[in-house]
PDB file of N, CA and C in Angstrom:
ATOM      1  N   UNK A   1     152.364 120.836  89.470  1.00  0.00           N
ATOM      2  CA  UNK A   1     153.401 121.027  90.467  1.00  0.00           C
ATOM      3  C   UNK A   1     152.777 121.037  91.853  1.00  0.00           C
ATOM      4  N   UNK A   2     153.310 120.216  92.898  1.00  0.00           N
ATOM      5  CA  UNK A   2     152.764 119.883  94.102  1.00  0.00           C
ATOM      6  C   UNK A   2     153.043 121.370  94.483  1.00  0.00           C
ATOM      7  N   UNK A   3     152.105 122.085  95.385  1.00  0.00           N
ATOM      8  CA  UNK A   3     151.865 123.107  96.140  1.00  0.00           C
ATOM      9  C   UNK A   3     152.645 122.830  97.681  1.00  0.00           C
ATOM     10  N   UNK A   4     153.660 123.093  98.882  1.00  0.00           N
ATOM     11  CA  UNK A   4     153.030 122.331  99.704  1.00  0.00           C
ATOM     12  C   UNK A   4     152.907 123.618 100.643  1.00  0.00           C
ATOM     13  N   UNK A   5     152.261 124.681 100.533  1.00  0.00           N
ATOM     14  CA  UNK A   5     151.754 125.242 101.522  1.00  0.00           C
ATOM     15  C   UNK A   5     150.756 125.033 102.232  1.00  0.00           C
ATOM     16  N   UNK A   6     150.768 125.167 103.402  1.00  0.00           N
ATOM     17  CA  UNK A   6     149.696 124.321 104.649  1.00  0.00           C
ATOM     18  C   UNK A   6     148.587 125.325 104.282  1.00  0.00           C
ATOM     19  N   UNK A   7     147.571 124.792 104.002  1.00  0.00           N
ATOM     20  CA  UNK A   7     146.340 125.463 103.948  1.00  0.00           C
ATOM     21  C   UNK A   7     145.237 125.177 105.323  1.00  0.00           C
ATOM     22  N   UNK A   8     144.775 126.538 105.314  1.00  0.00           N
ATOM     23  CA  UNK A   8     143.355 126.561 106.466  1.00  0.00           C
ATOM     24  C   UNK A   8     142.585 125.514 105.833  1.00  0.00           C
ATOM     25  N   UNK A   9     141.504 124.708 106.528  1.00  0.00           N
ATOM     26  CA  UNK A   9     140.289 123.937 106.379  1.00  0.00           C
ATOM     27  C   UNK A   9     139.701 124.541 105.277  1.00  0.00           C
ATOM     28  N   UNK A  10     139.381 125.591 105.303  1.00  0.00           N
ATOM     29  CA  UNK A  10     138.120 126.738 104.529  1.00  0.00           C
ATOM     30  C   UNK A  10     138.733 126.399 103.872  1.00  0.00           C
ATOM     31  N   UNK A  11     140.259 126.510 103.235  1.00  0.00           N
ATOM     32  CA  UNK A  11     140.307 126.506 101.592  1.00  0.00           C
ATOM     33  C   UNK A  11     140.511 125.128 100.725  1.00  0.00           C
ATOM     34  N   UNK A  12     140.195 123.875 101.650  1.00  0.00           N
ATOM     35  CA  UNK A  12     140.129 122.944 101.104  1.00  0.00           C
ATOM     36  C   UNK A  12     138.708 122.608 100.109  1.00  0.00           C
ATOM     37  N   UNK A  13     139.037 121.429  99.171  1.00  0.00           N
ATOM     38  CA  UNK A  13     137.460 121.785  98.820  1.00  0.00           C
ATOM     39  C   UNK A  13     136.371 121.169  99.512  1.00  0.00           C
ATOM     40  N   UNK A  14     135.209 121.797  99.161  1.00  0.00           N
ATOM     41  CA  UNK A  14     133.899 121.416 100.024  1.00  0.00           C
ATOM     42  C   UNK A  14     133.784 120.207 100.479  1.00  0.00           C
ATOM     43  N   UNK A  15     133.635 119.382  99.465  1.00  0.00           N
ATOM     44  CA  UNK A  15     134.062 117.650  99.259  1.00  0.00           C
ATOM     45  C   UNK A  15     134.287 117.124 100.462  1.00  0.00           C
ATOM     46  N   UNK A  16     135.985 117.856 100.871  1.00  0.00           N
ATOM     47  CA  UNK A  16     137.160 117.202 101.539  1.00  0.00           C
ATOM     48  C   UNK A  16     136.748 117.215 103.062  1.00  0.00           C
ATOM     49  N   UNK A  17     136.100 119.147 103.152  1.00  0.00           N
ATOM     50  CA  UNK A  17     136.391 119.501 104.210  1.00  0.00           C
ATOM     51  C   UNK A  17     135.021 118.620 105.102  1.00  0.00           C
ATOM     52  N   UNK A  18     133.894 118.039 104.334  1.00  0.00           N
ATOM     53  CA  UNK A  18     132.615 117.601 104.336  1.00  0.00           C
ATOM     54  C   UNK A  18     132.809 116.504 104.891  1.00  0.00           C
ATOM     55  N   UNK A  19     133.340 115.759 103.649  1.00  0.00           N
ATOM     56  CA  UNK A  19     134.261 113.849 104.689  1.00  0.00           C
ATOM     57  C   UNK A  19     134.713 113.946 105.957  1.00  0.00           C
ATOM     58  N   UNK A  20     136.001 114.788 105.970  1.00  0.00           N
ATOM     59  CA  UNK A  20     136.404 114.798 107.341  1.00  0.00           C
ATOM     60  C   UNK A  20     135.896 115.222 108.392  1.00  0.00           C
ATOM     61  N   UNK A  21     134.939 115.943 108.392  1.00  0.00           N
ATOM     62  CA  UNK A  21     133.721 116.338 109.577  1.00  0.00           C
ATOM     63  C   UNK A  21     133.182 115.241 110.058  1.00  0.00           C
ATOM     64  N   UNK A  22     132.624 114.776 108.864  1.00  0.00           N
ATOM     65  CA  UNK A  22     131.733 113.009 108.908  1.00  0.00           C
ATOM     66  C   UNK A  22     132.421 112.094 109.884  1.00  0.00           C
ATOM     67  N   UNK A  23     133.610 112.032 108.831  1.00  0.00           N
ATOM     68  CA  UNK A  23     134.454 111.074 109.306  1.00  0.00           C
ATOM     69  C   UNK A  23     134.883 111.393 111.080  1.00  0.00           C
ATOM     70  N   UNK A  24     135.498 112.597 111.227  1.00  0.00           N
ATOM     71  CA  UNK A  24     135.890 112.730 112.601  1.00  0.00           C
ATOM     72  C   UNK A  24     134.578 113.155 113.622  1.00  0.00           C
ATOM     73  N   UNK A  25     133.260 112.888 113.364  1.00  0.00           N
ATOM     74  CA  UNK A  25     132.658 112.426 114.111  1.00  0.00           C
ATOM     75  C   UNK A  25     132.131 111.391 114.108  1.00  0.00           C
ATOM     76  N   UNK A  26     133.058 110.323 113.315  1.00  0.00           N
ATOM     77  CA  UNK A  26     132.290 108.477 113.076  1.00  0.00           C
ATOM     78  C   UNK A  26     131.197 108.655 113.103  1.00  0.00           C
ATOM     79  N   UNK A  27     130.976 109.630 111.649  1.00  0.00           N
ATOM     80  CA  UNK A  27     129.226 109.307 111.163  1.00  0.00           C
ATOM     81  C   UNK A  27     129.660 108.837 109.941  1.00  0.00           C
ATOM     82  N   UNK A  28     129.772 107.421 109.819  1.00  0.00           N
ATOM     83  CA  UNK A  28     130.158 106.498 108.741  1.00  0.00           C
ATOM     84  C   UNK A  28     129.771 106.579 107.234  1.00  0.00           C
ATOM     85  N   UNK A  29     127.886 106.745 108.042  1.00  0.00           N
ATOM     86  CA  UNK A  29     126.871 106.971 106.798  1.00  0.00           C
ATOM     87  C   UNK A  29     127.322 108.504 106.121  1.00  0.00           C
ATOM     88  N   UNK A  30     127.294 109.672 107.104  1.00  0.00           N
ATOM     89  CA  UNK A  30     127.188 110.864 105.728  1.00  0.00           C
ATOM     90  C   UNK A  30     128.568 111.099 105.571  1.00  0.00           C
ATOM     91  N   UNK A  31     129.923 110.411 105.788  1.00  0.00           N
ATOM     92  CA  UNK A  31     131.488 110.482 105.500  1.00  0.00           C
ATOM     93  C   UNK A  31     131.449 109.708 103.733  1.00  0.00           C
ATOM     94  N   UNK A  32     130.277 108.580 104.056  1.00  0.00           N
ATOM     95  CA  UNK A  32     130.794 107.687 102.751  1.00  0.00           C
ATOM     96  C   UNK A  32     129.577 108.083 101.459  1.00  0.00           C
ATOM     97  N   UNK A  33     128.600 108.723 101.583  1.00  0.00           N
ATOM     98  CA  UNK A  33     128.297 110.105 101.053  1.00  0.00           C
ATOM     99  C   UNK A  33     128.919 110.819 100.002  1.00  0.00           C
ATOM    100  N   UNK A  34     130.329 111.142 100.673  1.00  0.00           N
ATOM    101  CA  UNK A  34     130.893 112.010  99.876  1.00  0.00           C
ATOM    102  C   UNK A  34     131.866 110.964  98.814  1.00  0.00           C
ATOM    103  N   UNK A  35     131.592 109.447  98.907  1.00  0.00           N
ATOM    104  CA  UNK A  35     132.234 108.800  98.020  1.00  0.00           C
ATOM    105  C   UNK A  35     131.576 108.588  96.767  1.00  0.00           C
ATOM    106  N   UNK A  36     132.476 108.218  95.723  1.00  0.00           N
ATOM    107  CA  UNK A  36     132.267 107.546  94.627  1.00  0.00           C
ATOM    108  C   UNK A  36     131.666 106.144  94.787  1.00  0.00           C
ATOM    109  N   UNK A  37     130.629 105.438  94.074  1.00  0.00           N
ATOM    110  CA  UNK A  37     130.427 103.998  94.051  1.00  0.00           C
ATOM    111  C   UNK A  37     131.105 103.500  93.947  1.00  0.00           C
ATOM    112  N   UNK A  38     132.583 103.587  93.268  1.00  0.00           N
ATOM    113  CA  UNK A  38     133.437 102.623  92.892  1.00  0.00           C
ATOM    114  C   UNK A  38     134.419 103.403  93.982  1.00  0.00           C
ATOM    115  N   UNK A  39     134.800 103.950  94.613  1.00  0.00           N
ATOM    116  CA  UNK A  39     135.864 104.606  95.321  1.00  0.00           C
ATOM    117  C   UNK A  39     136.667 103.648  96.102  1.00  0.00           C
ATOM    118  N   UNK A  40     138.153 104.208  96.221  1.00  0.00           N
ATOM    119  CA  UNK A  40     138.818 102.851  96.505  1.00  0.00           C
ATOM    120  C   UNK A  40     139.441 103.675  98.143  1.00  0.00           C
ATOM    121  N   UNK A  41     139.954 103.137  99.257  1.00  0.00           N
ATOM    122  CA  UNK A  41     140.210 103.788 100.020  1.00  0.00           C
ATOM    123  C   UNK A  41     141.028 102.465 100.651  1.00  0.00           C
ATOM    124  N   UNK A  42     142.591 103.027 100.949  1.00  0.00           N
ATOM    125  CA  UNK A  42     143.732 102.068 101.281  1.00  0.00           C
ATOM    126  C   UNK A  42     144.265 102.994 102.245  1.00  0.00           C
ATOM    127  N   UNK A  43     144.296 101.963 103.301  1.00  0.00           N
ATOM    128  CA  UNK A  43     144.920 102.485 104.554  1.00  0.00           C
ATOM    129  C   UNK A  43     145.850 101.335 105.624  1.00  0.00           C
ATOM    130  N   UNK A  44     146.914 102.392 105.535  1.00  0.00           N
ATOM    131  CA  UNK A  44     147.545 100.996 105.761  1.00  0.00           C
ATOM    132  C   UNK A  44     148.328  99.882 104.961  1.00  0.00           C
ATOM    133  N   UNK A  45     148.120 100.167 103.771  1.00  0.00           N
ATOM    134  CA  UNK A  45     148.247  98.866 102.753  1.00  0.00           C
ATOM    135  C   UNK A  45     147.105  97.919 102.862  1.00  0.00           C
ATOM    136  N   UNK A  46     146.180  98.287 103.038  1.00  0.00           N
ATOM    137  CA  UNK A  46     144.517  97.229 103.128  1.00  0.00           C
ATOM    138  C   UNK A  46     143.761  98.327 102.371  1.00  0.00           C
ATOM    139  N   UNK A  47     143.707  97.415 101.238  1.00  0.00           N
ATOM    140  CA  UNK A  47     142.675  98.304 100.292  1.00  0.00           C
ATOM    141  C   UNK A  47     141.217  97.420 100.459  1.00  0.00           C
ATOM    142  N   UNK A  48     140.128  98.888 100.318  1.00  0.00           N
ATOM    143  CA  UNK A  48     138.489  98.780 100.611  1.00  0.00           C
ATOM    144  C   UNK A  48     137.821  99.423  99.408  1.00  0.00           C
ATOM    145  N   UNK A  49     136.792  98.500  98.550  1.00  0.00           N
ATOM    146  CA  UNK A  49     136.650  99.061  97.269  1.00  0.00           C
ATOM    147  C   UNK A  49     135.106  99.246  97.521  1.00  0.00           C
ATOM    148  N   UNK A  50     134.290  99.685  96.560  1.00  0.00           N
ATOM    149  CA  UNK A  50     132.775 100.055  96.202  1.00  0.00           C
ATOM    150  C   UNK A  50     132.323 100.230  97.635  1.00  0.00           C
ATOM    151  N   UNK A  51     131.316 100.504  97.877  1.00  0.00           N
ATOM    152  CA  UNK A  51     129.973 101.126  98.932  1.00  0.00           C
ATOM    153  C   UNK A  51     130.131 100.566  99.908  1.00  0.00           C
ATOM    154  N   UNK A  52     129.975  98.782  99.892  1.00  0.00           N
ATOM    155  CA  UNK A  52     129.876  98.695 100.947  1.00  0.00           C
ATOM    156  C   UNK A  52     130.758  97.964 101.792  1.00  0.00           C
ATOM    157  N   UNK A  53     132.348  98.261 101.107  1.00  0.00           N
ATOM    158  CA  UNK A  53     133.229  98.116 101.801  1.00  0.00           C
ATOM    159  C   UNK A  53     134.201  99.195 102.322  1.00  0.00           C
ATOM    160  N   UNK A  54     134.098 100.385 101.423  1.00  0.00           N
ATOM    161  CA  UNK A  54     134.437 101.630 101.699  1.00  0.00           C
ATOM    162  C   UNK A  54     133.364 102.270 103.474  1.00  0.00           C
ATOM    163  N   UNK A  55     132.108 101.954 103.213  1.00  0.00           N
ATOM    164  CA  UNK A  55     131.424 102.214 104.267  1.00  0.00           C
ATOM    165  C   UNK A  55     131.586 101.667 105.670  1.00  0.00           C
ATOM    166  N   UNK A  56     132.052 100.092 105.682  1.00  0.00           N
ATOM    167  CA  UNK A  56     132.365  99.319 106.451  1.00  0.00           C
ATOM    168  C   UNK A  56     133.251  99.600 107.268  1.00  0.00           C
ATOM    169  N   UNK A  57     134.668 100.197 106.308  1.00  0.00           N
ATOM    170  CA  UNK A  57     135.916 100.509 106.862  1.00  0.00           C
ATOM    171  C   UNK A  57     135.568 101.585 107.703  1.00  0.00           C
ATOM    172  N   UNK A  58     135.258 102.844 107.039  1.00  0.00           N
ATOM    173  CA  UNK A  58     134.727 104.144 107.928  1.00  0.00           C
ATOM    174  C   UNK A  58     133.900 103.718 109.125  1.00  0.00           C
ATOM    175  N   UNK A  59     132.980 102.925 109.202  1.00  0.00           N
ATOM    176  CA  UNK A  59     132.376 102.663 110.348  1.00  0.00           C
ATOM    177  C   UNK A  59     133.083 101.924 111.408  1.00  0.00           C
ATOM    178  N   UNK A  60     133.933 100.850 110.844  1.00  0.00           N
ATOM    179  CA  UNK A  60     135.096  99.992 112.124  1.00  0.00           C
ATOM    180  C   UNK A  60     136.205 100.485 112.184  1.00  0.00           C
ATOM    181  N   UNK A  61     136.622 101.196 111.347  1.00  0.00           N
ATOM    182  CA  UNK A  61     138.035 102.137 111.724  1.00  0.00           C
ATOM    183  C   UNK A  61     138.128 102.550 113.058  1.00  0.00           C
ATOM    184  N   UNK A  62     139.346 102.364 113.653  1.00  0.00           N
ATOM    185  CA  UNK A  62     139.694 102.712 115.403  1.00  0.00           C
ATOM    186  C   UNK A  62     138.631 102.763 116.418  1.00  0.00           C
ATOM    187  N   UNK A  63     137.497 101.958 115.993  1.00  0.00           N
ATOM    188  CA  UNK A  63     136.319 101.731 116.730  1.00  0.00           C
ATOM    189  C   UNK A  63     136.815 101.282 117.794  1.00  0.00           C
ATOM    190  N   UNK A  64     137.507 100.802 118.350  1.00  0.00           N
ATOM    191  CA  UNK A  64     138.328  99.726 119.491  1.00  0.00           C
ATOM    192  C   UNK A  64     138.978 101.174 120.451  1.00  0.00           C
ATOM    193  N   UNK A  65     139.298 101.931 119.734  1.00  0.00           N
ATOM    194  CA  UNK A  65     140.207 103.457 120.582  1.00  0.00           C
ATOM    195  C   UNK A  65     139.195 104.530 120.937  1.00  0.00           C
ATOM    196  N   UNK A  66     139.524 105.218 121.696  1.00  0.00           N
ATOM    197  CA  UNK A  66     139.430 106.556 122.021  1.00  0.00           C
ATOM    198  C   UNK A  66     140.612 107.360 121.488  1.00  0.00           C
ATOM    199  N   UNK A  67     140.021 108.494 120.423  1.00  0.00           N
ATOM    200  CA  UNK A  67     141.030 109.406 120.604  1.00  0.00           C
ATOM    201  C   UNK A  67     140.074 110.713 119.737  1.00  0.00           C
ATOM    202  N   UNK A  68     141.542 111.628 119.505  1.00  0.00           N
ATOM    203  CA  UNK A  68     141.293 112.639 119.182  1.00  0.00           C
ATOM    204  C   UNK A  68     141.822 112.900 117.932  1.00  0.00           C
ATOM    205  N   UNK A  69     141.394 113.864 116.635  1.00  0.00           N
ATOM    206  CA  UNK A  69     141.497 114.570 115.544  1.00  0.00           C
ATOM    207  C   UNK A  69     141.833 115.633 115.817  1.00  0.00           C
ATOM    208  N   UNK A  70     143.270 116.230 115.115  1.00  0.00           N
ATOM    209  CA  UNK A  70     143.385 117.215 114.758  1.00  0.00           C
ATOM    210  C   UNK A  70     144.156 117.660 113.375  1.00  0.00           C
ATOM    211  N   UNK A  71     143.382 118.228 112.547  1.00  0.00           N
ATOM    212  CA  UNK A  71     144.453 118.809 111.374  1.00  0.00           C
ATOM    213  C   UNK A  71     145.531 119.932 111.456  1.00  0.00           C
ATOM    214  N   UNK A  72     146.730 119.604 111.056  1.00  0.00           N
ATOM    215  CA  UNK A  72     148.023 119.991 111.127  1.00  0.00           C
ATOM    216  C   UNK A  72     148.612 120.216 109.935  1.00  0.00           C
ATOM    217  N   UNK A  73     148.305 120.057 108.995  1.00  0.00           N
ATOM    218  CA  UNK A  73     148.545 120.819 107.707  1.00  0.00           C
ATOM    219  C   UNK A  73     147.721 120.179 106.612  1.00  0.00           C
ATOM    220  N   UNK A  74     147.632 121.059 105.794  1.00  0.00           N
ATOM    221  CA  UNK A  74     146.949 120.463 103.790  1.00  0.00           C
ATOM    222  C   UNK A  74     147.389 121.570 102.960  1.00  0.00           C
ATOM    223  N   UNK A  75     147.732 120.844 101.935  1.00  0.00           N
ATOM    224  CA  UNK A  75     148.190 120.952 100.854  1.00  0.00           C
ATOM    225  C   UNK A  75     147.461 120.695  99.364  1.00  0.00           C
ATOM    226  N   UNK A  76     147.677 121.681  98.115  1.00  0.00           N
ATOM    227  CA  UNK A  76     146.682 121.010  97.064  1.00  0.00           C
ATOM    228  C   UNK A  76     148.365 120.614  96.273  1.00  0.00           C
ATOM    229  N   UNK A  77     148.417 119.158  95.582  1.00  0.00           N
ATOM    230  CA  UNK A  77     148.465 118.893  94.654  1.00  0.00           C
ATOM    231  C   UNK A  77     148.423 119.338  93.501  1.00  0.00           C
ATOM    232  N   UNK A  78     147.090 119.053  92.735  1.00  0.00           N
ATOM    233  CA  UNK A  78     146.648 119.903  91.338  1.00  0.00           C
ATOM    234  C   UNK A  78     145.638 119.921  91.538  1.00  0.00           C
ATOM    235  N   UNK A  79     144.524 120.192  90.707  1.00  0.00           N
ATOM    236  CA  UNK A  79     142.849 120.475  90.630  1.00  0.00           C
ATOM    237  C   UNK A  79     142.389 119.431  91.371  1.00  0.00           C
ATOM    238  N   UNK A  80     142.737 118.123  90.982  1.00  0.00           N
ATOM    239  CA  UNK A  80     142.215 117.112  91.847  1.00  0.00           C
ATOM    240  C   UNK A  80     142.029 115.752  92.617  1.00  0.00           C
ATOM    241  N   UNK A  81     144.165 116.908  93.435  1.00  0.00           N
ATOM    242  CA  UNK A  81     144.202 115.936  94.425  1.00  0.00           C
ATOM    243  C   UNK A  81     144.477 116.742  95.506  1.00  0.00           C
ATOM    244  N   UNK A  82     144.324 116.360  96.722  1.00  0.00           N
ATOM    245  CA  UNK A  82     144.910 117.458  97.988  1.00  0.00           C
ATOM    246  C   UNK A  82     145.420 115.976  99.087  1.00  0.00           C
ATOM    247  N   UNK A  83     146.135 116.726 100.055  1.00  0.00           N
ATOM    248  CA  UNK A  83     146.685 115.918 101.104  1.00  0.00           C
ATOM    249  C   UNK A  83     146.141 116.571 102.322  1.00  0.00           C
ATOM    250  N   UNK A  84     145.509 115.957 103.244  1.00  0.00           N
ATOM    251  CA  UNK A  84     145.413 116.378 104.790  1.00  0.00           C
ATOM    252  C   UNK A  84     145.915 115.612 106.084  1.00  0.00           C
ATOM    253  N   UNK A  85     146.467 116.411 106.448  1.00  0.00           N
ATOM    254  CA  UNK A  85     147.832 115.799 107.559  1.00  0.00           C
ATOM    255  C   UNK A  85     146.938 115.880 109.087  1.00  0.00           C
ATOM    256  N   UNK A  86     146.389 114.689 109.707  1.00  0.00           N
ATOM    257  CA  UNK A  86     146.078 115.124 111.148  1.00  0.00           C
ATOM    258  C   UNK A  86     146.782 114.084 111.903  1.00  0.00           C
ATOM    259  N   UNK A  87     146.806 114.403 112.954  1.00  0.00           N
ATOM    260  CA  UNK A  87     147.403 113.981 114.262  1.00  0.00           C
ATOM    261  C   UNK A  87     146.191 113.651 115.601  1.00  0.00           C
ATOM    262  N   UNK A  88     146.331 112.333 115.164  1.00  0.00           N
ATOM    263  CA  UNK A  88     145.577 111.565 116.228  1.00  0.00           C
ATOM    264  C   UNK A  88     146.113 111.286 117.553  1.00  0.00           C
ATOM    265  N   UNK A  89     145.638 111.281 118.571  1.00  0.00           N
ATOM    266  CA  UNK A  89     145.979 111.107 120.172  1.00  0.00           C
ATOM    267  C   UNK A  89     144.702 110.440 120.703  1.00  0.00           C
ATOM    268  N   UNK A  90     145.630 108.893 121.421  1.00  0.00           N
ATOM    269  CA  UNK A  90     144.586 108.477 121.932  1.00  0.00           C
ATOM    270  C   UNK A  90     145.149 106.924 122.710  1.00  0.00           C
ATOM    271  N   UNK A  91     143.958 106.264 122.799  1.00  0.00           N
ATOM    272  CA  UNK A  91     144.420 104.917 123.533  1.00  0.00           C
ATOM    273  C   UNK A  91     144.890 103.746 122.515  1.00  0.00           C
ATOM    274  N   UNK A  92     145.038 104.263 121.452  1.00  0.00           N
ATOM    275  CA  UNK A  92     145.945 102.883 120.623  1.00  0.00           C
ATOM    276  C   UNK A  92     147.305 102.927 120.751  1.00  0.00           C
ATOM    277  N   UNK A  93     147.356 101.610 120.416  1.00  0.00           N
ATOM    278  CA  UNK A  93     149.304 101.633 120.254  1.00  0.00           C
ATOM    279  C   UNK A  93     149.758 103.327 120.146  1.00  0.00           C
ATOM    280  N   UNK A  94     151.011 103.091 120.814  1.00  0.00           N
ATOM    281  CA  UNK A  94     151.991 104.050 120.274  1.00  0.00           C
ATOM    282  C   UNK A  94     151.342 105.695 121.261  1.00  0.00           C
ATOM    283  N   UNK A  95     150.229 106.182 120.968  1.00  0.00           N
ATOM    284  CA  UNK A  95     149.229 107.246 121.325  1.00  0.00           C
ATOM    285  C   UNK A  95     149.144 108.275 120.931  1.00  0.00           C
ATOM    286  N   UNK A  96     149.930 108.390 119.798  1.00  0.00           N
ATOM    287  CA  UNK A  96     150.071 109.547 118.704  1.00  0.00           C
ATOM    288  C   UNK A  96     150.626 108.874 117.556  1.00  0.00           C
ATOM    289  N   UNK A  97     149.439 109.376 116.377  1.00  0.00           N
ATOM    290  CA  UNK A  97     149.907 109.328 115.284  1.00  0.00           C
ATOM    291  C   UNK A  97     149.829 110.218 113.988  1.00  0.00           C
ATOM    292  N   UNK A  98     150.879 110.650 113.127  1.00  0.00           N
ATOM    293  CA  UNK A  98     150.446 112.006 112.058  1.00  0.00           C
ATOM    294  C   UNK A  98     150.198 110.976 110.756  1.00  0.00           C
ATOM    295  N   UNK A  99     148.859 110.968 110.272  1.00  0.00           N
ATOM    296  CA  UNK A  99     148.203 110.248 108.789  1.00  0.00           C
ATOM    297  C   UNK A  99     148.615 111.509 107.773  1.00  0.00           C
ATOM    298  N   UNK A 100     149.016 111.039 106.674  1.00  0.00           N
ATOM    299  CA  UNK A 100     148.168 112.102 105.458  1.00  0.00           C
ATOM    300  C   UNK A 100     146.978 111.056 105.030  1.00  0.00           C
ATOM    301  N   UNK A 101     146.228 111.927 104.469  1.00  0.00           N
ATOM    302  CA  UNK A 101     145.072 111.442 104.199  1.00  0.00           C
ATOM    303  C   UNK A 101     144.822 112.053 102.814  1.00  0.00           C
ATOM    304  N   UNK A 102     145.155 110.994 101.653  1.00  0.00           N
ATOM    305  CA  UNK A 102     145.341 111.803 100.181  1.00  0.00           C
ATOM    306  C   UNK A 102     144.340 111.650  99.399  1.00  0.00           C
ATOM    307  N   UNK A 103     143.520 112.997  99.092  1.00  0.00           N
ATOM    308  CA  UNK A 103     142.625 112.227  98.304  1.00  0.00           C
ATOM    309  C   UNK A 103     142.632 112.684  96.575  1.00  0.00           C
ATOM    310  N   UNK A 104     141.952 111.830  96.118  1.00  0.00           N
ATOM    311  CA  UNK A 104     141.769 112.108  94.551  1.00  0.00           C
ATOM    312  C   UNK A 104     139.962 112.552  94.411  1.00  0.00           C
ATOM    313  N   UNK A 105     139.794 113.290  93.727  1.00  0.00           N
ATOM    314  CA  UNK A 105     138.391 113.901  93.514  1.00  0.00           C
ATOM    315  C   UNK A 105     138.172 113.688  92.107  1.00  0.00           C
ATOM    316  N   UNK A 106     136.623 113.069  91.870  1.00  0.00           N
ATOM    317  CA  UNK A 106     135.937 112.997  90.511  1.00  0.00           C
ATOM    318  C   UNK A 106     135.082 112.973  90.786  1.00  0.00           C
ATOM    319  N   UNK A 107     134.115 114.436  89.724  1.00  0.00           N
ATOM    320  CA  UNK A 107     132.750 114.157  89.489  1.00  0.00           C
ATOM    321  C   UNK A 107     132.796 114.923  90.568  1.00  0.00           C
ATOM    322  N   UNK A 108     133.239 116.189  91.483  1.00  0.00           N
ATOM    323  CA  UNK A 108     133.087 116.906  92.969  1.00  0.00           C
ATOM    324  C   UNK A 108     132.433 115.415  93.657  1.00  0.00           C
ATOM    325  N   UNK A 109     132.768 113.962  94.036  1.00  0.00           N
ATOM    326  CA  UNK A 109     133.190 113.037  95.167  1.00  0.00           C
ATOM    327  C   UNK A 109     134.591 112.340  94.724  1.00  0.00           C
ATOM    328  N   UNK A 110     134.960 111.860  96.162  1.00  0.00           N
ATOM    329  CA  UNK A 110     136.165 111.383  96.044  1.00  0.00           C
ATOM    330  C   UNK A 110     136.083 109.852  95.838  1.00  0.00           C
ATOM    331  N   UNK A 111     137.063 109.758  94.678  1.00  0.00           N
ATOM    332  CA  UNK A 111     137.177 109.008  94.257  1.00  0.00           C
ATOM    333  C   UNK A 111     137.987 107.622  94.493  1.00  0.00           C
ATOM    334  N   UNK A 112     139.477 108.562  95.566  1.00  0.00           N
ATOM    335  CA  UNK A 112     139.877 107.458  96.133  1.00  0.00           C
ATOM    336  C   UNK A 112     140.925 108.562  97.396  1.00  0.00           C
ATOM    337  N   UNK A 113     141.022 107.296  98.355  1.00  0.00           N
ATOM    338  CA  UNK A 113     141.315 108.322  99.292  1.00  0.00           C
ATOM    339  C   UNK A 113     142.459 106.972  99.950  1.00  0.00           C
ATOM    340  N   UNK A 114     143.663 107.445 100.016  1.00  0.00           N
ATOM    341  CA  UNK A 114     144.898 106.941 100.781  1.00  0.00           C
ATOM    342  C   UNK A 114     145.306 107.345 102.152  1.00  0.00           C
ATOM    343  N   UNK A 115     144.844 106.756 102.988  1.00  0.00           N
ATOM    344  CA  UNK A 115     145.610 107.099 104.444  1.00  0.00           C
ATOM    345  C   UNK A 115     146.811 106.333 104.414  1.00  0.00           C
ATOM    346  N   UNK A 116     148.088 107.232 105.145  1.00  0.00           N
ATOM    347  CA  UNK A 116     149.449 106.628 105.460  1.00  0.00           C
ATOM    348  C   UNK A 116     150.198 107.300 106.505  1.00  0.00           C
ATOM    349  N   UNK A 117     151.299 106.679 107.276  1.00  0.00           N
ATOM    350  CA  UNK A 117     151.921 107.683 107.714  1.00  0.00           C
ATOM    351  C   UNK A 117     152.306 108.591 107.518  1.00  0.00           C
ATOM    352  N   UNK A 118     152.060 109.944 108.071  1.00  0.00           N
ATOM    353  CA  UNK A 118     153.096 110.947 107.491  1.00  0.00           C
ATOM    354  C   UNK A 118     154.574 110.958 107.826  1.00  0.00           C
ATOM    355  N   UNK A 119     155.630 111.338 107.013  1.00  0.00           N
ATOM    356  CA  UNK A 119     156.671 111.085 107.264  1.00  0.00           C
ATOM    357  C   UNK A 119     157.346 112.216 107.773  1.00  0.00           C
ATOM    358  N   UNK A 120     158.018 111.137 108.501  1.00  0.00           N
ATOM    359  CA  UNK A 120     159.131 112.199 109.911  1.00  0.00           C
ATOM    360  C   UNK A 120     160.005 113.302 109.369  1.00  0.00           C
TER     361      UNK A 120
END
């Protein structure tokens, strides 16, 4: 049964809270780290599979923008999936946007991770 109480950072798991550090300081290398070899990561509807296309994406993702990270809610799923909701601000289209960012965990790395809009 989906949980959806907004959880603090701290109580996400280690994993999660580890990526998104990485990730929201576009350190490509220790974000994709916390992946699976085979890990699949779709954003957008553009799916990025194994190492070194999962790595690729993390490294050119909104490379073109300036902006900012902030988390605005998470939620667990079950044992091992959670959702994290942030809200980006910055110089791309539009200049705000709220992602969930869903991931699935195997083996404590993630296994596959879905960015999408969050919905209004």
């Amino acid at each position: 049964m989906t949980q959806h109480t907004d959880l603090p950072s701290d109580l996400l798991p280690t994993i999660v809270r580890q990526f998104l550090a990485a990730h929201i300081a576009r350190d490509a290398d220790t974000a994709s780290s916390f992946l699976a070899e085979d890990a699949v990561i779709v954003d957008q509807d553009e799916t990025f599979r194994g190492r070194e296309e999962t790595q690729a994406f993390l490294r050119d993702a909104g490379s073109e923008f300036a902006y900012t990270t902030l988390q605005i809610g998470a939620y667990r799923v079950d044992d091992t999936h959670w959702v994290v909701t942030v809200r980006l601000e910055g110089t791309f289209p539009g200049g705000v946007a709220e992602l969930d960012y869903r991931f699935a965990l195997q083996d404590d790395l993630i296994a596959e991770l879905v960015i999408a809009n969050h919905p209004a």
